[in-house]
C-alpha atoms as a PDB file:
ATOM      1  CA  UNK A   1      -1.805  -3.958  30.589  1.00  0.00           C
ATOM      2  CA  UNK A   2      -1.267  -0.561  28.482  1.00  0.00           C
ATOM      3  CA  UNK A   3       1.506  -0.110  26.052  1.00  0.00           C
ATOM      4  CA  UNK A   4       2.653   2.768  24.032  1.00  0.00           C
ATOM      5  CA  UNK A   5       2.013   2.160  20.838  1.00  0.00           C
ATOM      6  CA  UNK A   6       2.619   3.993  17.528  1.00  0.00           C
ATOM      7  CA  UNK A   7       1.286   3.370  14.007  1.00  0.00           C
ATOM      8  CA  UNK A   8       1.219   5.221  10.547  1.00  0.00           C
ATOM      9  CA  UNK A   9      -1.497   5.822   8.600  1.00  0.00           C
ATOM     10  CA  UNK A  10      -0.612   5.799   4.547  1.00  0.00           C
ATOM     11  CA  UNK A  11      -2.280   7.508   1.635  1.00  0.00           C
ATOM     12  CA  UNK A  12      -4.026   5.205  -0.451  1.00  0.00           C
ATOM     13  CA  UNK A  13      -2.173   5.946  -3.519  1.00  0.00           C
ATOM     14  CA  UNK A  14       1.066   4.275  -4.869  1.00  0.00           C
ATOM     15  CA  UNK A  15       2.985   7.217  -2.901  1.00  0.00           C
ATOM     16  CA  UNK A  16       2.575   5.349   0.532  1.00  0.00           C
ATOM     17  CA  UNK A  17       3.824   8.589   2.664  1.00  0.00           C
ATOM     18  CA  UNK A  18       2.466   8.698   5.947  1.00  0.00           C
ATOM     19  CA  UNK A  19       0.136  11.291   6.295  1.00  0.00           C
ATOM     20  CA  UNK A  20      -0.637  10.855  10.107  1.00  0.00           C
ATOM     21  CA  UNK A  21       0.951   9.488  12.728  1.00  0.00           C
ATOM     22  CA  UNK A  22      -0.845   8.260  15.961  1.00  0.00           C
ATOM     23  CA  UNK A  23       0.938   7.335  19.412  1.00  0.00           C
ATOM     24  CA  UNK A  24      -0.768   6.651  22.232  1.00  0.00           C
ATOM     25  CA  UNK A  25      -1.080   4.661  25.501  1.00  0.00           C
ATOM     26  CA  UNK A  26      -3.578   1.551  24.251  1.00  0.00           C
ATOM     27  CA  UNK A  27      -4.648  -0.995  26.152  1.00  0.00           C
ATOM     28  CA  UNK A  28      -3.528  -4.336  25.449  1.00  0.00           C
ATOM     29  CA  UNK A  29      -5.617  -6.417  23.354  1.00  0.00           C
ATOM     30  CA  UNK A  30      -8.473  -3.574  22.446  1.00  0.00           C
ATOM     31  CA  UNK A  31      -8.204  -2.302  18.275  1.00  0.00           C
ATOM     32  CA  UNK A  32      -8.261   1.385  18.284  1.00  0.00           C
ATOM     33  CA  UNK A  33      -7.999   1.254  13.927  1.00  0.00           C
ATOM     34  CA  UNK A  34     -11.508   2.371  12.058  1.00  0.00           C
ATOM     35  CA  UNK A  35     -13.183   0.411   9.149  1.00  0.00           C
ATOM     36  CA  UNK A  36     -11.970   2.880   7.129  1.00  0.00           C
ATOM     37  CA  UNK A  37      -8.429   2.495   8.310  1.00  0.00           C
ATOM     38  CA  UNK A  38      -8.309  -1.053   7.543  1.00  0.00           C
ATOM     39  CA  UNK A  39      -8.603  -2.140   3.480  1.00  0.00           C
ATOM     40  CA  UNK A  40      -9.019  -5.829   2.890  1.00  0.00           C
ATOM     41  CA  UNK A  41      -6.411  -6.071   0.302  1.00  0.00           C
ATOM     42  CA  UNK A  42      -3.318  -4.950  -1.136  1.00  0.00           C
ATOM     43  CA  UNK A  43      -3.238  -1.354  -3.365  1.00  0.00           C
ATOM     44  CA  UNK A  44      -1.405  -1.065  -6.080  1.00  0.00           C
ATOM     45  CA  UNK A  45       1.023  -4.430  -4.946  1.00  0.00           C
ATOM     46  CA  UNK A  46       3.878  -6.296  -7.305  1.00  0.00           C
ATOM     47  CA  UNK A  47       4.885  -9.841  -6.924  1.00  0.00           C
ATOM     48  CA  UNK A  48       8.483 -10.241  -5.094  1.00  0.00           C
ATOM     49  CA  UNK A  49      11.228 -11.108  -6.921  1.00  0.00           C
ATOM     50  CA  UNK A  50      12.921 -14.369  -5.054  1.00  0.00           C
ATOM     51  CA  UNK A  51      15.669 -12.802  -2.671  1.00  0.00           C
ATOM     52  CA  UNK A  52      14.412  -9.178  -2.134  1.00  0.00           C
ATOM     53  CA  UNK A  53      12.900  -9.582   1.128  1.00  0.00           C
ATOM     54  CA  UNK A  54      14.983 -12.286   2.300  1.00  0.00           C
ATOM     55  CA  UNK A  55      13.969 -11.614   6.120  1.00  0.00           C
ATOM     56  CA  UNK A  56      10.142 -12.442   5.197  1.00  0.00           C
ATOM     57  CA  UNK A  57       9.098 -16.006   5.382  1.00  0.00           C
ATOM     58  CA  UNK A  58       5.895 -18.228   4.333  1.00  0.00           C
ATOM     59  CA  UNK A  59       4.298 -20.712   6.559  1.00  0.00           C
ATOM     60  CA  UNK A  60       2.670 -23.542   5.235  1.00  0.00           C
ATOM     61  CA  UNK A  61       0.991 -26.450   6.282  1.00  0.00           C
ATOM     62  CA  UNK A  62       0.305 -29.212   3.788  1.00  0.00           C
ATOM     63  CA  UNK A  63       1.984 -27.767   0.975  1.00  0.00           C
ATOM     64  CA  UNK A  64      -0.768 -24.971   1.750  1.00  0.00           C
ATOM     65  CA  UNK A  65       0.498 -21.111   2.393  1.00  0.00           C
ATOM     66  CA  UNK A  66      -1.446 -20.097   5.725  1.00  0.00           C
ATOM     67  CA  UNK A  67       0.913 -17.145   7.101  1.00  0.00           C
ATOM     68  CA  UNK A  68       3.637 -14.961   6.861  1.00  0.00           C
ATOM     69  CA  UNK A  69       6.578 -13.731   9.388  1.00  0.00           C
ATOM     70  CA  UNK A  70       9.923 -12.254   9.681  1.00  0.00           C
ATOM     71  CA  UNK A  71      12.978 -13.281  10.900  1.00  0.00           C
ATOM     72  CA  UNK A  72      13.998 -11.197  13.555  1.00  0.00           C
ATOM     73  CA  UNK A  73      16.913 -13.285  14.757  1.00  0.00           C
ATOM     74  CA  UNK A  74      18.792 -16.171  13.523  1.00  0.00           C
ATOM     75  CA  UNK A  75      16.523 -18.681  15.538  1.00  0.00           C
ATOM     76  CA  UNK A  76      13.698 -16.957  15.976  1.00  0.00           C
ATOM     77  CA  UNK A  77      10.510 -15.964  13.610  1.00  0.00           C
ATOM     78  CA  UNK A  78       7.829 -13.463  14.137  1.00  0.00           C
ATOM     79  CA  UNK A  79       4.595 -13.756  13.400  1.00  0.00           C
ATOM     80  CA  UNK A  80       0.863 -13.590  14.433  1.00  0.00           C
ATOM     81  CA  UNK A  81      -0.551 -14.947  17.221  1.00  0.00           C
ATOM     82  CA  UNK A  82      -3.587 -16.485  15.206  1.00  0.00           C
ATOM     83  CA  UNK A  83      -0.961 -18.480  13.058  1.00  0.00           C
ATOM     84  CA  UNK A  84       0.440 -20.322  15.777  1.00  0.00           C
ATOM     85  CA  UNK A  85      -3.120 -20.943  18.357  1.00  0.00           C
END
């Protein structure tokens, strides 16, 4: 299956402005992102304040945090797939 698929690449400063844009027909499934694409943490984050994001949620299991998602309807959440296998 092939979807068109769009994603922004950021400066890694605090200025986050995309500074390319890439859309394309992907195939399902297959990453098309580089190493240096992907960073393994957050740059230059601040801790939320209780109520700004209220469409973000935390999903725990045993009182432990495991994964995050967003409520994109009043019943339903989105998330990964490799929270829920």
């Amino acid at each position: 299956m092939i979807k068109n698929v769009c994603f922004f690449i950021l400066q890694r400063d605090e200025s986050c402005y995309p500074i390319e844009m890439r859309c394309a027909m992907y195939e399902c499934g297959i990453s098309y992102l580089t190493d240096s694409v992907i960073l393994p943490k957050v740059l230059y984050g601040r801790e939320a304040t209780l109520g700004q994001f209220p469409w973000q949620i935390a999903l725990y299991s045993y009182s432990s945090f495991y994964c995050g998602g967003s409520i994109i309807h009043p019943n339903w959440v989105l998330t990964a797939a490799h929270c829920v296998e």
